[in-house]
C-alpha atoms as a PDB file:
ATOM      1  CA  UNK A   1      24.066 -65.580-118.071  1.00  0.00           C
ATOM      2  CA  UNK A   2      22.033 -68.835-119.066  1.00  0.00           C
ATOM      3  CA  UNK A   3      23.473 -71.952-119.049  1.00  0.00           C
ATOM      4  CA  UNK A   4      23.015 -74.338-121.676  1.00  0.00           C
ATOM      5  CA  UNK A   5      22.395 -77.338-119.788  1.00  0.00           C
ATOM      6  CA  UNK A   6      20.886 -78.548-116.128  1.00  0.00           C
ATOM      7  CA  UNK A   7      18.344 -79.765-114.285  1.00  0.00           C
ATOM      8  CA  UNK A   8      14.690 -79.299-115.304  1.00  0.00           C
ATOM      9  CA  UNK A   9      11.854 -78.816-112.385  1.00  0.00           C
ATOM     10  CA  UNK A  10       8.263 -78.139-113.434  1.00  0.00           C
ATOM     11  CA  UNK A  11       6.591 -75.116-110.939  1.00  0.00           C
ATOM     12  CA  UNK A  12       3.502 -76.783-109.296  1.00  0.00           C
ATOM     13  CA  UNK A  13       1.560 -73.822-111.133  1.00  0.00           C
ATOM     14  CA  UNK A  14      -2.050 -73.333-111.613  1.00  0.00           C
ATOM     15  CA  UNK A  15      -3.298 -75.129-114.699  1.00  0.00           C
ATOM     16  CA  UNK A  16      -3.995 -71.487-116.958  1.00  0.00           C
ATOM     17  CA  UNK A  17       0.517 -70.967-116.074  1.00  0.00           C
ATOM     18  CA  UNK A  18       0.859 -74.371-117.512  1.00  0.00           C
ATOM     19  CA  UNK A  19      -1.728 -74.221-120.757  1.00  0.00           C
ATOM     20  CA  UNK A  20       0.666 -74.939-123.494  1.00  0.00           C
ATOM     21  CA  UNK A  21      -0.520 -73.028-126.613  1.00  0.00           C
ATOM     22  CA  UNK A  22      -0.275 -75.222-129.300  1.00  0.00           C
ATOM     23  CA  UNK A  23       1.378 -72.720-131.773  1.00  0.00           C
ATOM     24  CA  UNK A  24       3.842 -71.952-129.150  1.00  0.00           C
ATOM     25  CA  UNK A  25       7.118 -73.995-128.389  1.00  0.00           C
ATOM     26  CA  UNK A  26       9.242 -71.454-126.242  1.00  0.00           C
ATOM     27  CA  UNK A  27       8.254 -71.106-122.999  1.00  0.00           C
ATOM     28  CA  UNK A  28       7.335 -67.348-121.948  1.00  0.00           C
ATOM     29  CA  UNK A  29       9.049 -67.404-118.781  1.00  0.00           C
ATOM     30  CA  UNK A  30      12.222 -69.512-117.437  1.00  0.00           C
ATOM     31  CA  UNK A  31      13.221 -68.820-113.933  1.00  0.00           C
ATOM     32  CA  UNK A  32      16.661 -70.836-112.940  1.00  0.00           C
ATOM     33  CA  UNK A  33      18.505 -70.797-109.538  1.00  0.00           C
ATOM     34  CA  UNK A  34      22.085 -70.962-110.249  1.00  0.00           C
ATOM     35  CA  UNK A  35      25.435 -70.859-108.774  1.00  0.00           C
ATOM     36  CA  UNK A  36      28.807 -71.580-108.964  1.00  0.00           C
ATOM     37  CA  UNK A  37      29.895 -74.769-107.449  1.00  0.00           C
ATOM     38  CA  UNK A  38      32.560 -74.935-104.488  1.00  0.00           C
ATOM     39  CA  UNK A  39      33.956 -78.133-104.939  1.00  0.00           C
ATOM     40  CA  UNK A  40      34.596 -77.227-109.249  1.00  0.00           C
ATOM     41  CA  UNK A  41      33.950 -73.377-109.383  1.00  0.00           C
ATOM     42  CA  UNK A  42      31.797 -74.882-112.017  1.00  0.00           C
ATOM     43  CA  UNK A  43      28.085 -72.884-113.040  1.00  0.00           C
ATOM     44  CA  UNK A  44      25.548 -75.201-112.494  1.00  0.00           C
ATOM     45  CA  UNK A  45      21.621 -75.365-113.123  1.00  0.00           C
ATOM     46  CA  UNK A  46      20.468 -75.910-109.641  1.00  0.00           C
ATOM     47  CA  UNK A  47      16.516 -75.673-110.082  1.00  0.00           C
ATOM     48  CA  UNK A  48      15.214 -74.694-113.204  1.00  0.00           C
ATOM     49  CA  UNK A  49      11.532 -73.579-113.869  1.00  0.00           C
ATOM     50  CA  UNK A  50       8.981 -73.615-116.670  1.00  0.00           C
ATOM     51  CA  UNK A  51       6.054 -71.617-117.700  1.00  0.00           C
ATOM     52  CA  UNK A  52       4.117 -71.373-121.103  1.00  0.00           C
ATOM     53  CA  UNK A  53       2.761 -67.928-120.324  1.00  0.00           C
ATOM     54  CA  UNK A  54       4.039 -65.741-118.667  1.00  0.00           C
ATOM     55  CA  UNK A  55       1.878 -63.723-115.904  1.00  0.00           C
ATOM     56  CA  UNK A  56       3.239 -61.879-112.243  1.00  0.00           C
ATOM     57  CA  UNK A  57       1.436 -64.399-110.442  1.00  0.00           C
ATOM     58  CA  UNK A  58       3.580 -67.062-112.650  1.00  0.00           C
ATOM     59  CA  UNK A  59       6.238 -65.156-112.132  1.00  0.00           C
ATOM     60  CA  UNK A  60       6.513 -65.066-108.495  1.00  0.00           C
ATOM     61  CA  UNK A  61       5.656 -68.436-107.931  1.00  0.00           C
ATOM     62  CA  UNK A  62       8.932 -69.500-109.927  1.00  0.00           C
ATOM     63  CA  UNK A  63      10.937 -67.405-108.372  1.00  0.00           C
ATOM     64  CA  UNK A  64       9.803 -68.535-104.891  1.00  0.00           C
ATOM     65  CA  UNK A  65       9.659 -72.255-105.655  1.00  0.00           C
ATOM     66  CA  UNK A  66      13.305 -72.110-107.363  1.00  0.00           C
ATOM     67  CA  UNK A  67      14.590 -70.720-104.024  1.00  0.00           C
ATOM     68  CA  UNK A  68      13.028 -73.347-102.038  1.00  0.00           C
ATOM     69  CA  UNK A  69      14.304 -76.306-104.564  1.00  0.00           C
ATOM     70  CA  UNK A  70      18.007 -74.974-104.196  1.00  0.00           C
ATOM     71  CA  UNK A  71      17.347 -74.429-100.303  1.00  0.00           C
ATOM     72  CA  UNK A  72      16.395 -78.136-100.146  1.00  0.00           C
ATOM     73  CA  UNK A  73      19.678 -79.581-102.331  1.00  0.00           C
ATOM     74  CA  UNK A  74      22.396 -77.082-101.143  1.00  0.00           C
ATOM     75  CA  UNK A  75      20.745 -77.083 -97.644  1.00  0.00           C
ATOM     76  CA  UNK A  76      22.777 -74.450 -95.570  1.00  0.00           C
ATOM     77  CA  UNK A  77      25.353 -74.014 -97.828  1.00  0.00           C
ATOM     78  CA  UNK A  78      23.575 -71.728-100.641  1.00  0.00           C
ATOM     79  CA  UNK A  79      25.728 -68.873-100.020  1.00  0.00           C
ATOM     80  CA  UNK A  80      28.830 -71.158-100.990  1.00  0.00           C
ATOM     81  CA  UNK A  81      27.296 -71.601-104.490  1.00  0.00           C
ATOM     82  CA  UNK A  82      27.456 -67.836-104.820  1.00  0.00           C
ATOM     83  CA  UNK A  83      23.822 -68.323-106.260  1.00  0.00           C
ATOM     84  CA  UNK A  84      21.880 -66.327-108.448  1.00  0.00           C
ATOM     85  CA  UNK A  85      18.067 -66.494-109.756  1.00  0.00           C
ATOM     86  CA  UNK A  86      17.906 -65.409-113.177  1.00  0.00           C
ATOM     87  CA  UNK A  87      14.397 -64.736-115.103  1.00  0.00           C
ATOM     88  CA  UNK A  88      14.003 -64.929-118.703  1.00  0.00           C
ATOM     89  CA  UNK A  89      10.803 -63.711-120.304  1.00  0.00           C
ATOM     90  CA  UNK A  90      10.371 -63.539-124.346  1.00  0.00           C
ATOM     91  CA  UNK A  91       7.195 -63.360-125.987  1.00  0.00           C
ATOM     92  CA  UNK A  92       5.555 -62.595-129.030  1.00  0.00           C
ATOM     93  CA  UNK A  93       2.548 -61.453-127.156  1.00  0.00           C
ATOM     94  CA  UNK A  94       1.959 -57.957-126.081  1.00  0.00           C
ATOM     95  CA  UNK A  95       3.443 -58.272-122.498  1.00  0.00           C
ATOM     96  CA  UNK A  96       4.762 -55.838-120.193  1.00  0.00           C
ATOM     97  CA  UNK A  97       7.790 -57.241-119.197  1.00  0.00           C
ATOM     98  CA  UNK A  98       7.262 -56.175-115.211  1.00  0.00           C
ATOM     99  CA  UNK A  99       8.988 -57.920-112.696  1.00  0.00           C
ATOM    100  CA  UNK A 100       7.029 -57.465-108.800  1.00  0.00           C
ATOM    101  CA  UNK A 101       8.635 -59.566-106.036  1.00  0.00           C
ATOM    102  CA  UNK A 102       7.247 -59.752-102.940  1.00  0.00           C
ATOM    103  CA  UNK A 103       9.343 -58.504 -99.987  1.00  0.00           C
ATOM    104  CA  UNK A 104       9.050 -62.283 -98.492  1.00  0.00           C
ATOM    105  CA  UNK A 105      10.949 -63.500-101.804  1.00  0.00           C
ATOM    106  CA  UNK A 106      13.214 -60.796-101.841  1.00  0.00           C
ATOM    107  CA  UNK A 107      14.134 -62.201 -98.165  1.00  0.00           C
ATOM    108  CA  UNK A 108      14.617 -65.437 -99.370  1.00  0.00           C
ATOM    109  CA  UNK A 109      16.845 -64.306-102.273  1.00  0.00           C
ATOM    110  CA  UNK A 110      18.861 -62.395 -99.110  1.00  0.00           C
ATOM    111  CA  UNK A 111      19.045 -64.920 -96.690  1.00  0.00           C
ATOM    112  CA  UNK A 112      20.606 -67.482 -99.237  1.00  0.00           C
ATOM    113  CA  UNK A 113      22.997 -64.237-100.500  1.00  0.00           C
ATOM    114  CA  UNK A 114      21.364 -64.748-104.382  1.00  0.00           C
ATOM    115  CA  UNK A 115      21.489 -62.106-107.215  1.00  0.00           C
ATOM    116  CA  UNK A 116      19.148 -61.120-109.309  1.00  0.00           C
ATOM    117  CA  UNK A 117      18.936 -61.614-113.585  1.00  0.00           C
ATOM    118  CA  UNK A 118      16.375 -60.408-115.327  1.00  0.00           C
ATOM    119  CA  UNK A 119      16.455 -60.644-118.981  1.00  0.00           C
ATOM    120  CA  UNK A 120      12.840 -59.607-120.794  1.00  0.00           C
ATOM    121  CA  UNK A 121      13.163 -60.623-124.667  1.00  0.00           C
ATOM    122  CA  UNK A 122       9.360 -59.008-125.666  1.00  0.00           C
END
């Protein structure tokens, strides 16, 4: 599920994540922290994160970084949110569409009660 609309947080990536190919528009790789809110039951966007090309390092440093933004604005209340980090990768590239998290993200995810999404469009 991939809402239309949020919040928009750049990943503090490594400059080759960020390279923009000129040809290119659509970003390889999207990560978004989500959840429902408490107050509205609304979805909301609560990080969202960008990267031209996508790579596992790329990868993982989204995932971990969105975690930490929606650790910092929901503070200890993520598990209200009933959150959930989804990944979407589409490219026109020859990519494996592999998804490696590390066991301290996949703690992360767990301690804030998050699901996972991925959705690989290659």
């Amino acid at each position: 599920m991939w809402p239309m609309q949020g919040g928009q947080d750049k990943a503090g990536l490594g400059a080759s994540d960020r390279a923009l190919d000129v040809e290119r528009h659509t970003p390889e790789l999207v990560v978004l922290f989500i959840g429902d809110s408490p107050d509205t039951g609304r979805e909301s966007v609560i990080a969202k994160l960008i990267c031209q090309q996508y790579s596992l390092g790329g990868l993982q440093a989204c995932v971990a970084q969105s975690i930490e933004i929606a650790r910092v604005k929901l503070e200890a209340a993520a598990a209200l949110w009933h959150p959930q980090v989804g990944i979407r990768l589409s490219s026109d590239r020859s990519v494996l569409p592999a998804l490696h998290l590390s066991a301290e993200t996949v703690q992360q995810m767990a301690s804030c009660e998050a699901s996972l999404d991925f959705d690989p469009y290659v």
